[in-house]
Protein backbone atom coordinates (compact mmCIF):
# COMPACT_ATOMS: atom_id res chain seq x y z
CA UNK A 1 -109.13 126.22 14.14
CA UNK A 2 -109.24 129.51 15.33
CA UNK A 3 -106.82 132.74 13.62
CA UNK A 4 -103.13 132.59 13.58
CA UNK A 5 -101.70 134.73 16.11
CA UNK A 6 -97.90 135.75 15.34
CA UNK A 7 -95.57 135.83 18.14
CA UNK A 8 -93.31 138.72 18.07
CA UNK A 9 -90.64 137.92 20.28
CA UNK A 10 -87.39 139.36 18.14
CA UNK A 11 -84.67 136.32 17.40
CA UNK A 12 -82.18 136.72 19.41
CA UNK A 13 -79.67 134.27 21.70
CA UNK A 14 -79.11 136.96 24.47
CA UNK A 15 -80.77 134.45 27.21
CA UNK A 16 -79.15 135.07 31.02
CA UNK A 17 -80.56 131.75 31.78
CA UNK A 18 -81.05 128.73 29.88
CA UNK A 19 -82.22 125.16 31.27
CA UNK A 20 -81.58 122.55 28.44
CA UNK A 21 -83.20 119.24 28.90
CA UNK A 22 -83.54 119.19 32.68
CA UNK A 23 -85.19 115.73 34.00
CA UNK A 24 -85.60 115.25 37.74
CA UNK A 25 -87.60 112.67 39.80
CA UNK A 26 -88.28 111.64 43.51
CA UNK A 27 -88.54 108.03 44.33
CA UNK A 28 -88.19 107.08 40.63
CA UNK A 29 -91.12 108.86 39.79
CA UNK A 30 -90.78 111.51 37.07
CA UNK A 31 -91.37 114.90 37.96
CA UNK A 32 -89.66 117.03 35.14
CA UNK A 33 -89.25 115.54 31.83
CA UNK A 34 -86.32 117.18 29.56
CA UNK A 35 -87.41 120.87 30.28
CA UNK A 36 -85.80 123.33 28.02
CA UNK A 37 -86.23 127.35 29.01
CA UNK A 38 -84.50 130.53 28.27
CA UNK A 39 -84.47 133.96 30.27
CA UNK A 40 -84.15 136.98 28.66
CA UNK A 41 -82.71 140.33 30.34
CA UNK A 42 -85.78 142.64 31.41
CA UNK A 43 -88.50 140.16 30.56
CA UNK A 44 -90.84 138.25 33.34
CA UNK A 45 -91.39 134.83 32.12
CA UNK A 46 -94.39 133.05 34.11
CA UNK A 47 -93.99 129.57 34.68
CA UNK A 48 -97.13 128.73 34.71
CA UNK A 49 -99.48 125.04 35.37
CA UNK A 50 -101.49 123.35 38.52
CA UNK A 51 -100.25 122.30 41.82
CA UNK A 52 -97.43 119.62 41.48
CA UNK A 53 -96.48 119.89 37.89
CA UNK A 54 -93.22 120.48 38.52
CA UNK A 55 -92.91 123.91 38.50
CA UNK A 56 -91.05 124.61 41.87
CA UNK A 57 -88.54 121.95 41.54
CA UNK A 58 -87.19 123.42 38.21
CA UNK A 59 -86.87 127.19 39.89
CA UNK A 60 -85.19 125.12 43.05
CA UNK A 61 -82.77 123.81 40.30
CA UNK A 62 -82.53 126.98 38.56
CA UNK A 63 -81.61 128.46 41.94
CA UNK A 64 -78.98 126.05 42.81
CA UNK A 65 -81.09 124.84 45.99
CA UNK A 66 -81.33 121.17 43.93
CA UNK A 67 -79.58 119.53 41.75
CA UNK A 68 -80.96 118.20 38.73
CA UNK A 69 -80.91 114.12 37.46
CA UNK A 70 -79.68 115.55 33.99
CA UNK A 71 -79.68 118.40 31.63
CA UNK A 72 -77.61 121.85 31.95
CA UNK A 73 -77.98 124.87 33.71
CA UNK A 74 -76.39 128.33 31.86
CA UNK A 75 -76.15 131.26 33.77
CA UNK A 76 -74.90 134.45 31.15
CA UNK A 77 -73.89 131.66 28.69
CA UNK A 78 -71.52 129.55 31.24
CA UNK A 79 -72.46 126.48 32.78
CA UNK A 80 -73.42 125.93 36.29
CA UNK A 81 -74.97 122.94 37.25
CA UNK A 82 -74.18 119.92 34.72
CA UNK A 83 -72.97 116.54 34.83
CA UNK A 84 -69.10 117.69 35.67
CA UNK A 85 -70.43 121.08 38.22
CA UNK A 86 -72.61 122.20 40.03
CA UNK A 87 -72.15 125.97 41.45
CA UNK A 88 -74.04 126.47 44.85
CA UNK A 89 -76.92 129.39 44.86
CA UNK A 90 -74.40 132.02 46.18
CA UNK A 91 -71.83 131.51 43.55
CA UNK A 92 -74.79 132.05 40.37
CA UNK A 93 -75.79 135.61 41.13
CA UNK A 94 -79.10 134.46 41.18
CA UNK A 95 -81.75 136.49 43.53
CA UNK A 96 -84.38 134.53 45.18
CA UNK A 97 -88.17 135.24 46.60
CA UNK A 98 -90.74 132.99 47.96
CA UNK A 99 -94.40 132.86 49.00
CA UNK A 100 -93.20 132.78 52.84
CA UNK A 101 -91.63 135.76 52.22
CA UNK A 102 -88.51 134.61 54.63
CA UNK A 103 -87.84 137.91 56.40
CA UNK A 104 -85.54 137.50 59.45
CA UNK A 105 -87.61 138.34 62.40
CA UNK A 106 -85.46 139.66 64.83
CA UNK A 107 -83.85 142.65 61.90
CA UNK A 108 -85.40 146.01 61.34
CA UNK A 109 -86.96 146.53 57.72
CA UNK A 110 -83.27 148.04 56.25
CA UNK A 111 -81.48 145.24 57.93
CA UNK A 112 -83.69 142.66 55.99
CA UNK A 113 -83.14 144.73 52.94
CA UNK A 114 -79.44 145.19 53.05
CA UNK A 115 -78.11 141.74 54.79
CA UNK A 116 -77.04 140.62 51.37
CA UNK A 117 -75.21 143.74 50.47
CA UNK A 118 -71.29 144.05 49.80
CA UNK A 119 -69.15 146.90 49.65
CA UNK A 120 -68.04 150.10 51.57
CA UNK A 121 -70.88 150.88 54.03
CA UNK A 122 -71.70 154.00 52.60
CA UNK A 123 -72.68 152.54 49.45
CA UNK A 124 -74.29 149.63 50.92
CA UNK A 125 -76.55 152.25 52.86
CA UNK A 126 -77.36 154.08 49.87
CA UNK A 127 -79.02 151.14 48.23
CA UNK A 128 -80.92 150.19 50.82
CA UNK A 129 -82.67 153.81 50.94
CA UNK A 130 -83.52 153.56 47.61
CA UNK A 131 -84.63 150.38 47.39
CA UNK A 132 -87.12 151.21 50.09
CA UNK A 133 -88.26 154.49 48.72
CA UNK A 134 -88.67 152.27 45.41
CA UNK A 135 -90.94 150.05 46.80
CA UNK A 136 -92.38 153.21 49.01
CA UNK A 137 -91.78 152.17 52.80
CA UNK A 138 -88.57 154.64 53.82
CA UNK A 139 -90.71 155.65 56.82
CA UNK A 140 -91.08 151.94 57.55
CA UNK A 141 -87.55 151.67 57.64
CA UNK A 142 -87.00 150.82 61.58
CA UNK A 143 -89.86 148.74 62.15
CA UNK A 144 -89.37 144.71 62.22
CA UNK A 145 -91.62 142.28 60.09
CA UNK A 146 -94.26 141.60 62.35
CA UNK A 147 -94.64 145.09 62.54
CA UNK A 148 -96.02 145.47 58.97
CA UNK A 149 -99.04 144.27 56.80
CA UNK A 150 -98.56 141.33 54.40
CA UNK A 151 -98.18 143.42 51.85
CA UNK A 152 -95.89 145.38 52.96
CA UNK A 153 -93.44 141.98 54.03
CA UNK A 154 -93.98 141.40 50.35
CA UNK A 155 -92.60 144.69 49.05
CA UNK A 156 -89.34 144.53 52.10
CA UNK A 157 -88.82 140.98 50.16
CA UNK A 158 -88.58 142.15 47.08
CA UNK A 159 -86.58 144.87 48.03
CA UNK A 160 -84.27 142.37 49.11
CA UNK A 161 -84.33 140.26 46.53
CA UNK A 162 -83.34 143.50 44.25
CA UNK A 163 -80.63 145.39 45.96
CA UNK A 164 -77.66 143.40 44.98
CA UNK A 165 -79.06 144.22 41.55
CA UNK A 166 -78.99 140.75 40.39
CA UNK A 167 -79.07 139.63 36.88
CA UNK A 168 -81.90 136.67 37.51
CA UNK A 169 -84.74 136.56 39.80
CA UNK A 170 -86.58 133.67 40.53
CA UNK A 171 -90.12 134.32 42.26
CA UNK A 172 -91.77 131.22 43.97
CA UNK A 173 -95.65 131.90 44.32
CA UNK A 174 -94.72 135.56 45.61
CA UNK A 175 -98.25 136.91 45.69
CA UNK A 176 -100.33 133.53 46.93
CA UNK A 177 -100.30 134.65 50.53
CA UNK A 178 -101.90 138.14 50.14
CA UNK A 179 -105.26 139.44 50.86
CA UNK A 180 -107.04 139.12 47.72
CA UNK A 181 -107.93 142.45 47.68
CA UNK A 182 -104.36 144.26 47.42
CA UNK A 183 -103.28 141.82 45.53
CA UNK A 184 -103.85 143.35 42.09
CA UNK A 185 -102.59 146.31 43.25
CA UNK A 186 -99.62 144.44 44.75
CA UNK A 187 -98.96 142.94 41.49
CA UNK A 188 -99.01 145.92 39.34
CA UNK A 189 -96.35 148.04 41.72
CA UNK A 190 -93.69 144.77 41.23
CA UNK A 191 -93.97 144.40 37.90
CA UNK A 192 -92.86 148.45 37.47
CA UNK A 193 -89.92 147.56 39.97
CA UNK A 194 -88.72 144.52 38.11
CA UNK A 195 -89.08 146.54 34.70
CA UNK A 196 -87.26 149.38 36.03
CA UNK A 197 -84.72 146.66 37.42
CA UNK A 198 -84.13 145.31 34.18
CA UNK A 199 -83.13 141.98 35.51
CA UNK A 200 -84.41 138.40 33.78
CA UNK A 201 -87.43 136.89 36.24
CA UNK A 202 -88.88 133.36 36.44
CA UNK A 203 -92.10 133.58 38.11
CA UNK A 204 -93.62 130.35 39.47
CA UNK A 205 -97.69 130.61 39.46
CA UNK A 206 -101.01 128.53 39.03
CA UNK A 207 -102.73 131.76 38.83
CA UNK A 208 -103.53 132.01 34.86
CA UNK A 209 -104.58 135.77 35.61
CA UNK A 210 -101.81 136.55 37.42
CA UNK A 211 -99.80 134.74 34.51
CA UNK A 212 -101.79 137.39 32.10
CA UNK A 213 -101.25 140.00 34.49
CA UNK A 214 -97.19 139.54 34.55
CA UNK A 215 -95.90 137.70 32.03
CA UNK A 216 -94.05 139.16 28.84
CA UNK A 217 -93.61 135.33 28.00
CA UNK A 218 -95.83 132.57 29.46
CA UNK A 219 -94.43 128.99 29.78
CA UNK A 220 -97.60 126.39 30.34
CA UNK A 221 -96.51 123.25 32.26
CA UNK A 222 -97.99 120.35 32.78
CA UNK A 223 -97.29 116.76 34.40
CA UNK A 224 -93.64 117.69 34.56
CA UNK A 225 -93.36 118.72 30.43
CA UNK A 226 -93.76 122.29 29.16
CA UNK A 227 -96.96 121.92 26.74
CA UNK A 228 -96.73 125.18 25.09
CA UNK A 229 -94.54 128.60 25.15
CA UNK A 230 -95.48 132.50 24.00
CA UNK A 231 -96.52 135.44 24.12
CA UNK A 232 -99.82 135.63 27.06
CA UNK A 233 -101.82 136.51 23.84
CA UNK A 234 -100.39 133.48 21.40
CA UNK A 235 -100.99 131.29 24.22
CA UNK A 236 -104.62 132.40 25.14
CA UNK A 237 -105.49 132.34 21.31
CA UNK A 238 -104.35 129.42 20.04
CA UNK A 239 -103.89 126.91 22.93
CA UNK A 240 -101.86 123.73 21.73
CA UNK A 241 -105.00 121.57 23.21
CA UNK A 242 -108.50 121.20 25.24
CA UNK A 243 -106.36 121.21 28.51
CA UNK A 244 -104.70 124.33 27.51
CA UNK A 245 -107.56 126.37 26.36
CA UNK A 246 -109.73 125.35 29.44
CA UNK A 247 -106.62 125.98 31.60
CA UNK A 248 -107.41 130.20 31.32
CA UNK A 249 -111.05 130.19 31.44
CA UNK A 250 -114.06 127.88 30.95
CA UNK A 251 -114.91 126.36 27.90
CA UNK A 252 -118.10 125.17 25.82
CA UNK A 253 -117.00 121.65 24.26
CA UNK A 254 -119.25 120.46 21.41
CA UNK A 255 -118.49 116.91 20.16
CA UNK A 256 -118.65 115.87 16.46
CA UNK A 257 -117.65 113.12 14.34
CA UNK A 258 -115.70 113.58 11.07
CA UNK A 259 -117.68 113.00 7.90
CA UNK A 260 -116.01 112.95 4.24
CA UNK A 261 -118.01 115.90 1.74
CA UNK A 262 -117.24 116.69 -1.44
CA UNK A 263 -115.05 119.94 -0.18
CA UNK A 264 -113.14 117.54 1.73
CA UNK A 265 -113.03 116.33 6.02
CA UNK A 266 -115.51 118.45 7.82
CA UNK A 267 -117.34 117.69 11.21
CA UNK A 268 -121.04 118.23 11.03
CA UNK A 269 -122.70 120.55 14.30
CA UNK A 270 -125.60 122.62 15.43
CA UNK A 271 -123.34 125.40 14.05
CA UNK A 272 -122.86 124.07 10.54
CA UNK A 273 -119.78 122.06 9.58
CA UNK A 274 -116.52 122.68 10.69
CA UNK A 275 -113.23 121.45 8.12
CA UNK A 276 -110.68 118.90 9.75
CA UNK A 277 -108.08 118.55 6.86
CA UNK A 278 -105.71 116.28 9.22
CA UNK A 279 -108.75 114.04 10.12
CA UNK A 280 -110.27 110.80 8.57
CA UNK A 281 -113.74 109.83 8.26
CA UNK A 282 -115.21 108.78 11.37
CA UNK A 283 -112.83 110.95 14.04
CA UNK A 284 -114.00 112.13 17.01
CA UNK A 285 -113.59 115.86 17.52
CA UNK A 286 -114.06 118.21 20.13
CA UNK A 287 -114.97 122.19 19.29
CA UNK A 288 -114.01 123.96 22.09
CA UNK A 289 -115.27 127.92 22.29
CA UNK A 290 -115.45 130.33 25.19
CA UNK A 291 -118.48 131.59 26.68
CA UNK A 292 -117.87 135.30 25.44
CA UNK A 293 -117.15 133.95 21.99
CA UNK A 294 -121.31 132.66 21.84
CA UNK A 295 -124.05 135.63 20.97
CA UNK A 296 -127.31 135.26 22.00
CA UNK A 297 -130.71 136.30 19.62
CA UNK A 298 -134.21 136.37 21.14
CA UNK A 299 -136.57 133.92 19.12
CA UNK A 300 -139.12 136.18 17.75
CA UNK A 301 -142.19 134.67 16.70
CA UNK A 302 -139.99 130.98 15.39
CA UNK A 303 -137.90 133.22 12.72
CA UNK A 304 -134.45 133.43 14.63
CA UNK A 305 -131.96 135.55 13.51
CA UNK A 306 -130.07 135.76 9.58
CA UNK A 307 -126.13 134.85 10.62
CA UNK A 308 -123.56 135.89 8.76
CA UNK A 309 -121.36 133.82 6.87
CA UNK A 310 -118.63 134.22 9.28
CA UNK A 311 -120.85 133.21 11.86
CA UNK A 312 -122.24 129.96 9.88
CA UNK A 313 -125.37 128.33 11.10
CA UNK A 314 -127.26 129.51 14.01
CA UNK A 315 -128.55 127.18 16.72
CA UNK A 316 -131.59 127.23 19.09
CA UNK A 317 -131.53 126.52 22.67
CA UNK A 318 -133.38 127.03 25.70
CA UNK A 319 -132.49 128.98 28.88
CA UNK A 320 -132.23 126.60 31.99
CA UNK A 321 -130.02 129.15 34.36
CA UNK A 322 -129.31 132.58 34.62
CA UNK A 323 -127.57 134.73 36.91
CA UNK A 324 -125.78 138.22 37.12
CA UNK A 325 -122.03 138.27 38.60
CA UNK A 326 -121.30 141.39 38.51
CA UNK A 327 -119.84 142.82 35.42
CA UNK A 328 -121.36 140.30 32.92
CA UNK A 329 -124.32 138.10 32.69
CA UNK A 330 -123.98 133.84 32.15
CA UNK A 331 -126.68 132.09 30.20
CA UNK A 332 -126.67 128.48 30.35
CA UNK A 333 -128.95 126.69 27.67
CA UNK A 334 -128.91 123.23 26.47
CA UNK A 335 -129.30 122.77 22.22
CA UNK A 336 -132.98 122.05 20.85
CA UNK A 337 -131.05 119.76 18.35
CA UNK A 338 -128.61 117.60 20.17
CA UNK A 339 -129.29 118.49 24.61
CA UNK A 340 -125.59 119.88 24.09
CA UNK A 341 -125.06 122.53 27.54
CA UNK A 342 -123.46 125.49 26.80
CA UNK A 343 -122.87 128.96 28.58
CA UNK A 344 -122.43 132.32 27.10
CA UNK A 345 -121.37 135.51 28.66
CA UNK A 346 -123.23 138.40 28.07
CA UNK A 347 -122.32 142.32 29.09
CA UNK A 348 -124.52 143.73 31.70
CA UNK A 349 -127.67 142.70 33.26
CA UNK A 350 -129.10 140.14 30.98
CA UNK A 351 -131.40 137.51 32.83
CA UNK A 352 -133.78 135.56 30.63
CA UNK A 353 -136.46 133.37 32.34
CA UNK A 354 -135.91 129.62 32.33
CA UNK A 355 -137.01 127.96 29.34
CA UNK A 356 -137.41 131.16 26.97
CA UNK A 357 -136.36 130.13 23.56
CA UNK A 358 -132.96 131.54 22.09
CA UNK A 359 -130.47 131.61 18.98
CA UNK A 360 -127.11 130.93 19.55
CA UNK A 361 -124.30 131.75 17.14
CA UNK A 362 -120.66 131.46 17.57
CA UNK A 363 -117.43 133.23 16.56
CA UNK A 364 -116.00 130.69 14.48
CA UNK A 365 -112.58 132.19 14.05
CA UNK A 366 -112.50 131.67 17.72
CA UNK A 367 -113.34 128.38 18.08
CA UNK A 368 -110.90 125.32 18.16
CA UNK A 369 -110.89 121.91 16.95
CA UNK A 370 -109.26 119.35 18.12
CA UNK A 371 -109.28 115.48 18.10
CA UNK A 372 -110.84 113.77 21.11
CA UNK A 373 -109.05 112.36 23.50
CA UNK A 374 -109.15 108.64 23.79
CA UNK A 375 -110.39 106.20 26.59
């Protein structure tokens, strides 16, 4: 269920990078299964999905650093890595940055930043001062790596990633060793660089906030298959399934079973029915809605509160936990009608005692329906 969310991504075959069909595997296990994704010029595309879903092996191929079992790699619309070539990293004008950072040890701060620089010395220097005063360390410019905070080694990385102004960056888990703290911060200071770069950038995450945070187009992989492609927005509003919906934050899940009505396929709930035109009689379903999607009524006196149509039926539940977390309040109750446990997020300070009586209601154009999975 849940409302249509258009994707406005203009039309447009303008990609600097395109991997078509790209299968790998280790040991003849599978761990990327006909992966097809573009690049576009000044966008940051997050590749996003848990630990061991393939995600660094296809920016290792993208890079050049592996070579692929099939599929083709395009690089400004020529190929360079298929079944007749494949063009080492060097020759694909392809920058590279990962999580370790990599700085050589033993070179100042402008070394590290110019060492892949070409061209008359003059203009080689040139870049390397404003790459620095870019990513604001100029005055840091003599010191070596262990000299400097993690953050800072982040920012002389990306510097260096940058100043041979390539066309395509690939980004391995770039933030994932900084202090949680400055990492926000961190964030928000590269993403102005690589805008103001203009170049094309695959980011490699499991972070679905920092996805949020970074990505002009999210691509959501999982078990070495991309599930689903967008805009951060399409994605977080209409996720293709459970996995994907409880992949960027936690979910209520209310089970039903389909039942034909005289309007046609609905699934009956605590919430009133909910219409499955796609399902027969006697499916399993699966509602899935987000904690900040449920409001909560005191039960005054046994009358509960008059929903609105949008809103259908209202539930009662009682309270078995509260608890404050800051900015926001979660309320976990379990249904008077079926024991069904959900949590709702509530603004503020909101801390009802265990076992007060409350009516639940739900925003069903966010809510999403979709078949149970089968054991």
């Amino acid at each position: 269920m849940g409302a249509p969310v258009e994707d406005l991504r203009p039309e447009a075959d303008d990609a600097r990078l395109r991997l078509n069909g790209i299968r790998h595997g280790y040991g003849g296990a599978r761990v990327l299964d006909s992966v097809s994704l573009d690049l576009r010029a000044g966008e940051v595309t997050c590749l996003l999905g848990p630990s061991g879903c393939g995600k660094s092996t296809l920016l290792r191929i993208a890079a050049g650093v592996e070579r692929q079992d099939a599929g083709r790699v395009e690089v400004g619309g020529r190929p360079v890595s298929d079944g007749a070539r494949h063009l080492p990293p060097e020759a694909r004008g392809v920058g590279l940055m990962f999580q370790d950072f990599a700085l050589f040890p033993h070179l100042s701060v402008e070394r590290n930043v110019g060492f892949g620089l070409t061209g008359p010395p003059a203009g080689r220097a040139r870049r390397v001062q404003q790459m620095l005063a870019r990513v604001g360390l100029s005055r840091h410019a003599g010191k070596y790596p262990h000299q400097l905070s993690g953050g800072e080694q982040q920012r002389v990385a990306l510097a260096r990633a940058l100043a041979p102004r390539p066309p395509i960056l690939l980004m391995d888990e770039p933030f994932s060793g900084l202090d949680e703290r400055l990492r926000d911060g961190i964030r928000d200071e590269t993403l102005a660089i690589l805008k103001e770069e203009g170049a094309a950038v695959l980011l490699v995450t499991h972070e679905p906030d920092e996805a949020m945070r970074m990505a002009d187009e999210i691509a959501l992989m999982r078990e070495g298959r991309l599930v689903q492609q967008g805009r951060p927005y399409v994605i977080y509003n209409n996720p293709v399934d459970r996995a994907a919906a409880e992949f960027f934050s936690e979910v209520n899940v209310i089970r039903a079973t389909v039942a034909a009505t005289v309007a046609g396929a609905a699934a009956g709930t605590p919430f009133g029915r909910f219409d499955t035109p796609d399902l027969g009689e006697g499916a399993e379903v699966e509602i899935v809605v987000r904690p900040h999607h449920l409001r909560l009524d005191l039960d005054r006196n046994g009358r509960g509160p008059a929903p609105s149509a949008a809103n259908g039926a209202a539930a009662l539940g009682r309270v078995r936990r509260a608890r404050f977390v800051g900015s926001e309040s979660v309320v976990e109750l379990a249904l008077d009608q079926d024991g069904t446990l959900l949590k709702a997020t509530v603004p503020g300070v909101f801390l009802p005692r265990p076992g007060t009586s409350l009516w639940l209601s739900l925003r069903r154009d966010r809510c999403f329906v979709f078949p149970a999975p089968r054991h």
